[in-house]
C-alpha atoms as a PDB file:
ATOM      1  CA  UNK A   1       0.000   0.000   0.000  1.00  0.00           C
ATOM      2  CA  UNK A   2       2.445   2.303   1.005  1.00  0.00           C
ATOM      3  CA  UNK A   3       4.981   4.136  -1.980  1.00  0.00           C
ATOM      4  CA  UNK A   4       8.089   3.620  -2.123  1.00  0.00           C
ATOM      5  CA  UNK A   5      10.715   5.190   0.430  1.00  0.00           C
ATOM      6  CA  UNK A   6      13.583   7.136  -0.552  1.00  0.00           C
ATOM      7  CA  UNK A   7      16.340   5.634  -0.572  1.00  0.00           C
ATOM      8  CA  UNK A   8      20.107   7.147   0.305  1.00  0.00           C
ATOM      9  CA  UNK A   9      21.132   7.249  -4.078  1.00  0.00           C
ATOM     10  CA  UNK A  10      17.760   9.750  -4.661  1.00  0.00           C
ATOM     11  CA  UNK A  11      19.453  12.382  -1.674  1.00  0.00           C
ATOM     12  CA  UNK A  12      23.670  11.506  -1.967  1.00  0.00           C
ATOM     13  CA  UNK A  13      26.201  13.394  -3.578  1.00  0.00           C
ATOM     14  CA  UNK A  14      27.989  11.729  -6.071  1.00  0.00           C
ATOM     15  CA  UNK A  15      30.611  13.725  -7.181  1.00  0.00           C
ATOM     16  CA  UNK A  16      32.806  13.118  -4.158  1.00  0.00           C
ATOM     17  CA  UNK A  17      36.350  13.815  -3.563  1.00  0.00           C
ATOM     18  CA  UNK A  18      39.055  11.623  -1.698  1.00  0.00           C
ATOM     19  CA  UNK A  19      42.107  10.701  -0.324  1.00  0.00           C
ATOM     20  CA  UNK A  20      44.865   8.205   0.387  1.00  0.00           C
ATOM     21  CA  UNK A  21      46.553   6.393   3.116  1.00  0.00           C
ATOM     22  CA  UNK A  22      49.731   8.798   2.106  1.00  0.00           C
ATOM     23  CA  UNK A  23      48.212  12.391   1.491  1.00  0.00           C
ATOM     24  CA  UNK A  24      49.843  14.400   4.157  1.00  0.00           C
ATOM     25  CA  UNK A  25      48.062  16.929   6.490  1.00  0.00           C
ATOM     26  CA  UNK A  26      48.559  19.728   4.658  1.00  0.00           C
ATOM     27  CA  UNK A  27      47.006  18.083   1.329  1.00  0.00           C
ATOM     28  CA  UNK A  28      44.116  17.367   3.467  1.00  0.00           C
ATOM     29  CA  UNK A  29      43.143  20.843   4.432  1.00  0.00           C
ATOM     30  CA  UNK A  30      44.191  21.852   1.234  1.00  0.00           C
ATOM     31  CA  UNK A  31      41.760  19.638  -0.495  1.00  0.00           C
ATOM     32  CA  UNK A  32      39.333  20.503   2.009  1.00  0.00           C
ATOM     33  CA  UNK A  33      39.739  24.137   1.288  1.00  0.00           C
ATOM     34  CA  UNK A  34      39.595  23.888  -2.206  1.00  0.00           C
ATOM     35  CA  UNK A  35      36.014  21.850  -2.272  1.00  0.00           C
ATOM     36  CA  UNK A  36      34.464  23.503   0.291  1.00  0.00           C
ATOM     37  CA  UNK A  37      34.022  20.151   2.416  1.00  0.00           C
ATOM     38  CA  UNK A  38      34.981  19.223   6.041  1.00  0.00           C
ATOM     39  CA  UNK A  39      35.435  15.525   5.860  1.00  0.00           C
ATOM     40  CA  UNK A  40      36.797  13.203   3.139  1.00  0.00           C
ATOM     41  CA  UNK A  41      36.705   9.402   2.387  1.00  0.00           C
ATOM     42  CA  UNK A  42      39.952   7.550   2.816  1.00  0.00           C
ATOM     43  CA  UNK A  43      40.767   5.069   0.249  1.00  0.00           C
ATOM     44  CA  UNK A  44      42.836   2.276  -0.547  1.00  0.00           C
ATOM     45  CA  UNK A  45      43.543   0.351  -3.590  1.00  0.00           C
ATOM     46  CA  UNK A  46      41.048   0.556  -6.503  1.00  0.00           C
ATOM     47  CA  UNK A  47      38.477   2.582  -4.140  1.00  0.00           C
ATOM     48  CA  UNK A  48      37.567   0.755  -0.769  1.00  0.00           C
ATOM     49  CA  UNK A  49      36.616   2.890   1.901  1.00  0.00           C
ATOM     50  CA  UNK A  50      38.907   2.228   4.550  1.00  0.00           C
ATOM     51  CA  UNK A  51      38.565   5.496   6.976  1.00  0.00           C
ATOM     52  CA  UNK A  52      37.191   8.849   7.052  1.00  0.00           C
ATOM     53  CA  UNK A  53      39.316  12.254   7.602  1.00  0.00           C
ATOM     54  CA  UNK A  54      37.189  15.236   9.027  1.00  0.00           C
ATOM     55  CA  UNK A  55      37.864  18.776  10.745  1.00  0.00           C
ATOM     56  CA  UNK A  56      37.489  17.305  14.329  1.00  0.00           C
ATOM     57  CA  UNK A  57      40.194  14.977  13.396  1.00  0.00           C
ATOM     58  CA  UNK A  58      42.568  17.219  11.933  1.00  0.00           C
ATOM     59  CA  UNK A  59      42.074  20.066  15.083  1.00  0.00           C
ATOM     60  CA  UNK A  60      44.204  18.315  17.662  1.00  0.00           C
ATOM     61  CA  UNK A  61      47.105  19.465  15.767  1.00  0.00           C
ATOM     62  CA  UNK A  62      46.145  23.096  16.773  1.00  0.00           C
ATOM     63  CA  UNK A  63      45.132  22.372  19.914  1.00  0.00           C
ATOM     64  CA  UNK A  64      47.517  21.222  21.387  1.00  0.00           C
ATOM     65  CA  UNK A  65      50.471  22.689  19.765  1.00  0.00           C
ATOM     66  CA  UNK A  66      51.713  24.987  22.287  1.00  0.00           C
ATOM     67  CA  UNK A  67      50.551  23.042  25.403  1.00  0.00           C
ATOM     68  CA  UNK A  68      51.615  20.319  27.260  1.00  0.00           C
ATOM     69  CA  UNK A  69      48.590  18.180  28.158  1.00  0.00           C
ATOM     70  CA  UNK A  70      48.134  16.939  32.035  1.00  0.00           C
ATOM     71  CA  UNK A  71      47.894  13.462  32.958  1.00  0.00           C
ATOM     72  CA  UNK A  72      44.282  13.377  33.033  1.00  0.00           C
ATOM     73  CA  UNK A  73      44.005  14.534  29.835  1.00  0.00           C
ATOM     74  CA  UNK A  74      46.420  12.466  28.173  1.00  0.00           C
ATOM     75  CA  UNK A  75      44.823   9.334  29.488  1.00  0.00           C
ATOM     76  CA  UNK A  76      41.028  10.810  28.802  1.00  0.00           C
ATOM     77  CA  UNK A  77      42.024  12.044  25.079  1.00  0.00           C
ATOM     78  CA  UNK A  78      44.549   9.257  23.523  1.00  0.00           C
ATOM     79  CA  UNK A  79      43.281   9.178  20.057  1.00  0.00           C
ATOM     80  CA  UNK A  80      43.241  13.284  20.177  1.00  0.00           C
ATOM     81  CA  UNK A  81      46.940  13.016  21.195  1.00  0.00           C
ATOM     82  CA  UNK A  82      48.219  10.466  18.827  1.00  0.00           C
ATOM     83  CA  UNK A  83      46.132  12.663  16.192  1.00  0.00           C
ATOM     84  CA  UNK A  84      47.757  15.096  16.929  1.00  0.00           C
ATOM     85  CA  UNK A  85      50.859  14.082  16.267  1.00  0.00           C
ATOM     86  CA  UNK A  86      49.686  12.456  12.799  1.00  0.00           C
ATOM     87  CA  UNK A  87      51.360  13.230   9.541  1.00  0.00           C
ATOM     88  CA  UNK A  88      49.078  11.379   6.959  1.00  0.00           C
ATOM     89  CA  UNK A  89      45.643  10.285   6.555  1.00  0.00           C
ATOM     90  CA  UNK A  90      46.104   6.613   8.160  1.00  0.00           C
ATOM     91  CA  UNK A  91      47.203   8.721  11.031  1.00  0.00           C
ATOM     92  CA  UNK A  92      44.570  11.062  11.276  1.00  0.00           C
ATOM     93  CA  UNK A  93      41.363   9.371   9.895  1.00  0.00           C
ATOM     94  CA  UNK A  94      38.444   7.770  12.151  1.00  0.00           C
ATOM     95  CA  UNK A  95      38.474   4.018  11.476  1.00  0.00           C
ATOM     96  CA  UNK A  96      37.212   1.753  10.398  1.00  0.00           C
ATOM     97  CA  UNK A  97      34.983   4.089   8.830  1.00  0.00           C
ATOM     98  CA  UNK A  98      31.038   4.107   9.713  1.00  0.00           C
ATOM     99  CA  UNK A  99      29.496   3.704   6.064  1.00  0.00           C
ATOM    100  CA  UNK A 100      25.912   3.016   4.468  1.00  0.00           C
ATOM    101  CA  UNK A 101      24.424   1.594   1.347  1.00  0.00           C
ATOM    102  CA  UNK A 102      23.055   3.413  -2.038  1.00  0.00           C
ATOM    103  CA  UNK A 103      20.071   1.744  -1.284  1.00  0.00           C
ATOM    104  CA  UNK A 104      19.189   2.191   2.502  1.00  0.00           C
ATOM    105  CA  UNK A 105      16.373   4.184   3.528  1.00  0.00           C
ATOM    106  CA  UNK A 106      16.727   7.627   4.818  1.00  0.00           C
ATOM    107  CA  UNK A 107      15.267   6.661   7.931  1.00  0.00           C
ATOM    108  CA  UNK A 108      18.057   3.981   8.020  1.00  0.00           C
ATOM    109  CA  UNK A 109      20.462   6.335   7.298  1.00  0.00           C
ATOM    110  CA  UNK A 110      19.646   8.689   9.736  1.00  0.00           C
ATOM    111  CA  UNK A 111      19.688   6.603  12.701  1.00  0.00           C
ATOM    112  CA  UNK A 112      22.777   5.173  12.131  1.00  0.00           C
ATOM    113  CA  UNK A 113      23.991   8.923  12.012  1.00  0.00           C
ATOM    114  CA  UNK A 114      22.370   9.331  15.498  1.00  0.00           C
ATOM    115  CA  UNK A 115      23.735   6.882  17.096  1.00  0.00           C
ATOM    116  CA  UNK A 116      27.334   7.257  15.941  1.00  0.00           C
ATOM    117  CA  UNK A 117      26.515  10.775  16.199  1.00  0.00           C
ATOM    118  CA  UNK A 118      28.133  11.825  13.113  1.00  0.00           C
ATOM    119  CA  UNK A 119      27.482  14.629  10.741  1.00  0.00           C
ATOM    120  CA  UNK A 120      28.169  12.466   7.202  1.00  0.00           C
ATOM    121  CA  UNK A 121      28.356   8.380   6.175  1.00  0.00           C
ATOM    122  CA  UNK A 122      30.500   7.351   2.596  1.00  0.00           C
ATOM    123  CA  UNK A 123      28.313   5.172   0.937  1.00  0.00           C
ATOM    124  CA  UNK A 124      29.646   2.241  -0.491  1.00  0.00           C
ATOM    125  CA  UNK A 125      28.534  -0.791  -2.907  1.00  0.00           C
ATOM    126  CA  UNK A 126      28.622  -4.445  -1.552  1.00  0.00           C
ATOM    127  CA  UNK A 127      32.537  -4.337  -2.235  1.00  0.00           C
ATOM    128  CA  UNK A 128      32.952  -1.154   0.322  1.00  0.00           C
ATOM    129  CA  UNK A 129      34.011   0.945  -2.819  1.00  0.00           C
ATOM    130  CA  UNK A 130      33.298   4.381  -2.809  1.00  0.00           C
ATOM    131  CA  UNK A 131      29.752   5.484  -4.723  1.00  0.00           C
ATOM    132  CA  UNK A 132      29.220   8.741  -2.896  1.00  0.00           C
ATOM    133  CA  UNK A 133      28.722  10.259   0.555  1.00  0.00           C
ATOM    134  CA  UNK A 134      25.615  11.539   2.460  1.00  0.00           C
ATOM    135  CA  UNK A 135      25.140  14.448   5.194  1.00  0.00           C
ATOM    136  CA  UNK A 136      22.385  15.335   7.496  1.00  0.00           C
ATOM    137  CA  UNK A 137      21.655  18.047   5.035  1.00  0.00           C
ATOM    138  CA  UNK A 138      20.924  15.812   2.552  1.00  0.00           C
ATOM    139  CA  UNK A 139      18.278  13.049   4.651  1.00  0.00           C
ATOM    140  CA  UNK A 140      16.140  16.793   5.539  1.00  0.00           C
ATOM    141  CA  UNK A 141      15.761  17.110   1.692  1.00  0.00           C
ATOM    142  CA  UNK A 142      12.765  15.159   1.948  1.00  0.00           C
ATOM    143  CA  UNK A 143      10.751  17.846   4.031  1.00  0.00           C
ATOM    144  CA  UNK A 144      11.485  20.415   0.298  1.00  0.00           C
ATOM    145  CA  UNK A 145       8.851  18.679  -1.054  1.00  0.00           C
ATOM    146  CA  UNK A 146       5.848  20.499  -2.570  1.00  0.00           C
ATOM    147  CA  UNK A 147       2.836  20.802  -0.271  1.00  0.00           C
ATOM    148  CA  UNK A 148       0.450  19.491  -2.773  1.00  0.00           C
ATOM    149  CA  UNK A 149       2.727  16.384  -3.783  1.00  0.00           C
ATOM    150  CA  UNK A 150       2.223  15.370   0.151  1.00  0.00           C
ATOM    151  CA  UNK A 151      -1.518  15.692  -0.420  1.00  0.00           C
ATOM    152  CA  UNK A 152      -1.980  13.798  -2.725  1.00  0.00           C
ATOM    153  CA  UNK A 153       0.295  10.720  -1.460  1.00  0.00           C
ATOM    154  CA  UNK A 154      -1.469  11.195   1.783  1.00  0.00           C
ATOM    155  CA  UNK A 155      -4.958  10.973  -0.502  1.00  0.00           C
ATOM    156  CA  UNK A 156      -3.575   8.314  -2.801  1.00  0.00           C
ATOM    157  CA  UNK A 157      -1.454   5.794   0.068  1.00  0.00           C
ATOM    158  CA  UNK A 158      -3.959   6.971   3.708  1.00  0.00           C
ATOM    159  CA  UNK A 159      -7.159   8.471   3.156  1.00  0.00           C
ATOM    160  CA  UNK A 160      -8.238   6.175   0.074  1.00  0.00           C
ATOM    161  CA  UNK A 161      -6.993   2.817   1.821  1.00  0.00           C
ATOM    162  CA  UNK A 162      -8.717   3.745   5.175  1.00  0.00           C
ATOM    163  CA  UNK A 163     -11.298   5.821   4.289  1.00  0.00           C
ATOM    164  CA  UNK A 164     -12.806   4.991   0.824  1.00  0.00           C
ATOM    165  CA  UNK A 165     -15.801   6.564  -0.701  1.00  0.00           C
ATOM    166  CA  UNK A 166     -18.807   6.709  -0.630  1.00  0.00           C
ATOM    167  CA  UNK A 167     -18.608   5.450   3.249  1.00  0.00           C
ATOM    168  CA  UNK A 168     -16.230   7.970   4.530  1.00  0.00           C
ATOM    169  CA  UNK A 169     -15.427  11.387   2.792  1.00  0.00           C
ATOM    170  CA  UNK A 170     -12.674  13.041   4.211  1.00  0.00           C
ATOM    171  CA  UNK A 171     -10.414  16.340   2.726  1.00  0.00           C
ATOM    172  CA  UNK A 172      -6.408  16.812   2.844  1.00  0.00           C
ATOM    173  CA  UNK A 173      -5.085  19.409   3.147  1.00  0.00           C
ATOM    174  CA  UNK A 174      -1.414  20.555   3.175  1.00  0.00           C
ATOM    175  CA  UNK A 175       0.307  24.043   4.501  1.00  0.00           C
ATOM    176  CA  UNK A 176       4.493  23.845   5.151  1.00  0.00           C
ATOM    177  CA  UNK A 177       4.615  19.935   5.519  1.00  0.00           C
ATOM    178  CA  UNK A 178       2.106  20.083   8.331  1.00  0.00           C
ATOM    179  CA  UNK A 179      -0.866  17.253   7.284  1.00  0.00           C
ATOM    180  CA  UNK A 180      -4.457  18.463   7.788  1.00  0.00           C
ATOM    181  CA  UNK A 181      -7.160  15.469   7.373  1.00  0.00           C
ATOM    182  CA  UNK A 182     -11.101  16.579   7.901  1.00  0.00           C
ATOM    183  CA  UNK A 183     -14.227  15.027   7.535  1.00  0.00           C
ATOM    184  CA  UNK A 184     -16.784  12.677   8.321  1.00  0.00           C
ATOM    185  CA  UNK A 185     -15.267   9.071   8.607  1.00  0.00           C
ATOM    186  CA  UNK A 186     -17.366   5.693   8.714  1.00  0.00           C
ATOM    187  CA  UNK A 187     -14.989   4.057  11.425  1.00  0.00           C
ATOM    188  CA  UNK A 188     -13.679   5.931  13.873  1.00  0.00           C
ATOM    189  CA  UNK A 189     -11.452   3.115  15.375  1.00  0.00           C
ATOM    190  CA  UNK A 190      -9.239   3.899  12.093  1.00  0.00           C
ATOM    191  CA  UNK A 191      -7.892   7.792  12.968  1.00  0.00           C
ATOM    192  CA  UNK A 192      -5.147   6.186  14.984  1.00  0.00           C
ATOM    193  CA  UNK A 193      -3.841   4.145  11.825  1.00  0.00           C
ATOM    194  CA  UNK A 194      -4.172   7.103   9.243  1.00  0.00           C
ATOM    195  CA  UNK A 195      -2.035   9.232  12.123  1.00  0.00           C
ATOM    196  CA  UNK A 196       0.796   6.728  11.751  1.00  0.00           C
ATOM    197  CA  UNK A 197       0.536   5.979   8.210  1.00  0.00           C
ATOM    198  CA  UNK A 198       0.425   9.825   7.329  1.00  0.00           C
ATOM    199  CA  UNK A 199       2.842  10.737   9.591  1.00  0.00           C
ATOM    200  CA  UNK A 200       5.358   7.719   7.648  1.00  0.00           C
ATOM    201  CA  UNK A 201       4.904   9.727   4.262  1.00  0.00           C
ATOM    202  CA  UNK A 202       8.445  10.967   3.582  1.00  0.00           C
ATOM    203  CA  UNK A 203       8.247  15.008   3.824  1.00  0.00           C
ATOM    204  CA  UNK A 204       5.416  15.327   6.400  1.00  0.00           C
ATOM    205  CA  UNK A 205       5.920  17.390   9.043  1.00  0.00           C
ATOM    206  CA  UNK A 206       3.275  16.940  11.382  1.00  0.00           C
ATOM    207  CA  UNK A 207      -0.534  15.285  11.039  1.00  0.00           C
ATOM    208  CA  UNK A 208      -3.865  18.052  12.376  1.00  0.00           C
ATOM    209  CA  UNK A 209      -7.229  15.703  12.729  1.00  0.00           C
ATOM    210  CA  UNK A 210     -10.913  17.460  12.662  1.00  0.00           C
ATOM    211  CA  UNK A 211     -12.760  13.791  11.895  1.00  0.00           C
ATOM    212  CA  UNK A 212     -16.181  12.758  13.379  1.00  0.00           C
ATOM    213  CA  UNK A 213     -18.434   9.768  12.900  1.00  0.00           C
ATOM    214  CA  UNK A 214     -20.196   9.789   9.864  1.00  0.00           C
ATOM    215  CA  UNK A 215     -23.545   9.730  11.461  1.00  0.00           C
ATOM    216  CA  UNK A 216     -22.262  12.583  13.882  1.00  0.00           C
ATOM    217  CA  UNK A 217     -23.175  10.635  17.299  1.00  0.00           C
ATOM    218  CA  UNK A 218     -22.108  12.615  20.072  1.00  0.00           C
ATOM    219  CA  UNK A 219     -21.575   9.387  21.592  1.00  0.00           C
ATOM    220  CA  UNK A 220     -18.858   8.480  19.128  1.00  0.00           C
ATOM    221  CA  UNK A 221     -16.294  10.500  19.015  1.00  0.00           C
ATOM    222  CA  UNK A 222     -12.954  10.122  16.909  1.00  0.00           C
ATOM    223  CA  UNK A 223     -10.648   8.368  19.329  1.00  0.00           C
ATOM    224  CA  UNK A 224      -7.390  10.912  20.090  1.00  0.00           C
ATOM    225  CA  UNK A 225      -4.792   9.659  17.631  1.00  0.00           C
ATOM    226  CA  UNK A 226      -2.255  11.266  20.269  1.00  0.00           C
ATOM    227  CA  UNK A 227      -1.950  10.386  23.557  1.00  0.00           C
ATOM    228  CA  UNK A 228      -1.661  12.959  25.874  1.00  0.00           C
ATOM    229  CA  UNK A 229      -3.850  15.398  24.428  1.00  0.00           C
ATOM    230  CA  UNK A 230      -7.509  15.974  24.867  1.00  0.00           C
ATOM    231  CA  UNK A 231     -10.124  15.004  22.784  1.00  0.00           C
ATOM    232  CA  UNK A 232     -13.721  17.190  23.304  1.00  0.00           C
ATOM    233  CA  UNK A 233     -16.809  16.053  21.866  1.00  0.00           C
ATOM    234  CA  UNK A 234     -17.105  14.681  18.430  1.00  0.00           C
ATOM    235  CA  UNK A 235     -13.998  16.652  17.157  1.00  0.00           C
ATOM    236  CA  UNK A 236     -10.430  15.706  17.226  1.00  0.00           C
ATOM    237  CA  UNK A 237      -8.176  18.182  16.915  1.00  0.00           C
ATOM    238  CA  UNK A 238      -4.397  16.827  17.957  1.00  0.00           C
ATOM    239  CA  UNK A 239      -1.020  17.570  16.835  1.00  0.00           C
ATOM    240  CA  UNK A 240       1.183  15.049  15.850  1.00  0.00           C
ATOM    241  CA  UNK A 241       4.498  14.548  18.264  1.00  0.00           C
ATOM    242  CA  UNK A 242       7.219  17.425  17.139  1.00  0.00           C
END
């Protein structure tokens, strides 16, 4: 029922510049300067991903130039240290490098970000060769989509699957990503599904209800698609989770 998800190739850059084991520090920044990037694959051989260089790796080196660290701090910040001392990229890089697939989901994508807490993941074929790289900037392209293309996924792959004609007859409508559904709807007991299935359409924001019973029983009202707000009468009215 549901369309298909975007997947990391539709939001990646591929155009993507790189280094070697051997490029020294100064190529790095150099390179870095020059594209306009602050993080580059490291690769080895015919183009396996083997580590990745950023900023935060390459900063120790300033740091801690004209200091001499305590013992605390030597034995909290190791990798800093020995970064900081580094000469080439196998010194400097993060490895083995966190990577993801061309054809992962976003949603895939981003969690993995989360959880390494990372800003960026190479993605690599089955081989670990190089295709491109993706940054947080690029999994939020998703939410540029046009307000009217939401509506009418949310019509076509929710509202028509839930809440077909001539039983139900509900409207969607669409203002900066934020999901409005309204109308009379056949069976109530269904509100909580179209929250979660509208809410899973790639771009939305948020998800507004104003659905009541078809026949308009004030003893039936639209159950509150999200807990922890209030539902009054035969109107439901509740904004999604932010």
């Amino acid at each position: 029922m549901h369309g298909t998800p975007h997947i990391v190739s539709d939001v990646m850059t591929h155009m993507v510049t790189a280094v070697g084991r051997e490029d020294t520090f100064k190529e790095i920044v150099r390179i870095m300067q020059d594209w306009k990037v602050s993080a580059l694959p490291v690769l080895e051989g015919d183009g396996r991903v083997v580590g990745l260089v950023s900023e935060a790796d390459l900063l120790p080196k300033e740091e801690f130039r004209d200091s001499d660290p305590n013992r605390y701090t030597q034995l909290r910040r190791l990798s800093d240290l020995a970064k900081a001392g580094g000469v080439r990229a196998e010194d400097l890089m993060t490895a083995p490098a966190l990577t993801t697939r061309p054809g992962a989901t976003l949603a895939e994508a981003a969690r993995t970000m989360a959880r390494a807490r990372v800003k960026r993941l190479p993605v690599v074929n089955e081989l670990g060769m190089l295709e491109g790289i993706v940054s947080r900037s690029d999994l939020l392209k998703v939410f540029l989509r046009d307000d009217e293309d939401l509506a009418e996924e949310v019509r076509r792959e929710v509202v028509s699957y839930l809440f077909p004609l001539p039983e139900s007859s509900v409207r969607v409508q669409v203002h900066d990503g934020v999901v409005k559904l309204a109308g009379r709807v056949r069976d109530t007991s269904l509100v909580p599904v179209a929250a979660r299935l509208a809410r899973a359409v790639e771009g939305v924001v948020d998800v507004d209800f104003e659905l009541e019973d078809r026949e308009g029983s004030e003893n039936s009202p639209a159950p509150n698609p999200n807990p922890g707000t209030t539902t009054t009468g035969v109107r439901d009215s509740a904004s999604g989770a932010r």
